[in-house]
C-alpha atoms as a PDB file:
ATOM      1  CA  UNK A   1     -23.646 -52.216 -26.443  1.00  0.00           C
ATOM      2  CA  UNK A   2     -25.367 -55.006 -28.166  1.00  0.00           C
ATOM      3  CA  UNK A   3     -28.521 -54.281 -27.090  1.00  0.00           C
ATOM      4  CA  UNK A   4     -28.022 -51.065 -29.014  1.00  0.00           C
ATOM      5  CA  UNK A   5     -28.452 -52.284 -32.432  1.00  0.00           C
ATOM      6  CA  UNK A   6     -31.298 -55.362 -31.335  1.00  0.00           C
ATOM      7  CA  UNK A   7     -33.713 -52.684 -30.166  1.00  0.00           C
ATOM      8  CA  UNK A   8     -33.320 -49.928 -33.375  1.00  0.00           C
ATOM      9  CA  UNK A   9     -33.817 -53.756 -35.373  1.00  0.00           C
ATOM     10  CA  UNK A  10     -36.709 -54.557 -32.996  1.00  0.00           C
ATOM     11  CA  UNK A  11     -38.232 -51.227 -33.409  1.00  0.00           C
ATOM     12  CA  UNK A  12     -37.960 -51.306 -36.985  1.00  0.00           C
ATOM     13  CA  UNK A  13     -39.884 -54.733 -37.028  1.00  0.00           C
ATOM     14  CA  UNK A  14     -42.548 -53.856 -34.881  1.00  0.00           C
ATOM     15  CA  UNK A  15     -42.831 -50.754 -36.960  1.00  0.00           C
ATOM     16  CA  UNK A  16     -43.168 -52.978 -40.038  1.00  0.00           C
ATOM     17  CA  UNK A  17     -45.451 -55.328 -38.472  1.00  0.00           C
ATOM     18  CA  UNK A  18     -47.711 -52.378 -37.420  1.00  0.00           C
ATOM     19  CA  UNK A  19     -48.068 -51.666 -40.681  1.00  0.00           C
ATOM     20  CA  UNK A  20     -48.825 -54.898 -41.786  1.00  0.00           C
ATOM     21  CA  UNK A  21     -50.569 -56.182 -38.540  1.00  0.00           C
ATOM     22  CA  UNK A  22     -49.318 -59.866 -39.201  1.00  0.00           C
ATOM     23  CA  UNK A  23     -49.316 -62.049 -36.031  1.00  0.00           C
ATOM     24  CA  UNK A  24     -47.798 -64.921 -37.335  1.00  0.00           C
ATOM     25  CA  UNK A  25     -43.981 -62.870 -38.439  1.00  0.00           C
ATOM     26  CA  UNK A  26     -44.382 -60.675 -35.347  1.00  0.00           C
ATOM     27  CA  UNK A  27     -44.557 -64.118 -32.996  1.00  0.00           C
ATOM     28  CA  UNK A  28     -41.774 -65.419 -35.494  1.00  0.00           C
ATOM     29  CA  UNK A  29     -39.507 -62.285 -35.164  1.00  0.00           C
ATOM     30  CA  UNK A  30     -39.648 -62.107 -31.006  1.00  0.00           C
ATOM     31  CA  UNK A  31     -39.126 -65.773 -31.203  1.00  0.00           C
ATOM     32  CA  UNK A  32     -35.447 -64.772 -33.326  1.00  0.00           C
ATOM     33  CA  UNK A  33     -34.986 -61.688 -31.095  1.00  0.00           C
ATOM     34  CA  UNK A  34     -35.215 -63.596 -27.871  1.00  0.00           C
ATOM     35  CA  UNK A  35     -32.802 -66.649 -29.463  1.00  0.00           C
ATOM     36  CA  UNK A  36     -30.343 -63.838 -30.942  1.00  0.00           C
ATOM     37  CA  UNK A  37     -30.529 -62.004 -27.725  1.00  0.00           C
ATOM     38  CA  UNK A  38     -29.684 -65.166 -25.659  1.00  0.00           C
ATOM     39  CA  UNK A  39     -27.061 -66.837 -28.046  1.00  0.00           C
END
């Protein structure tokens, strides 16, 4: 059930990082995905 909500954020990230094509925030956000998803 949690995992519900952490992809539709995920997907709206990498969707927003597609668009902006930064590889600094996208290694920052699956950094904070992978520590939210843990703890």
């Amino acid at each position: 059930m949690i995992e519900s909500p952490v992809t539709e954020l995920s997907s709206f990230f990498l969707s927003s990082q597609e668009e902006k094509k930064s590889p600094m925030i996208s290694k920052i956000v699956n950094v904070f995905f992978i520590y939210f998803v843990l703890f």
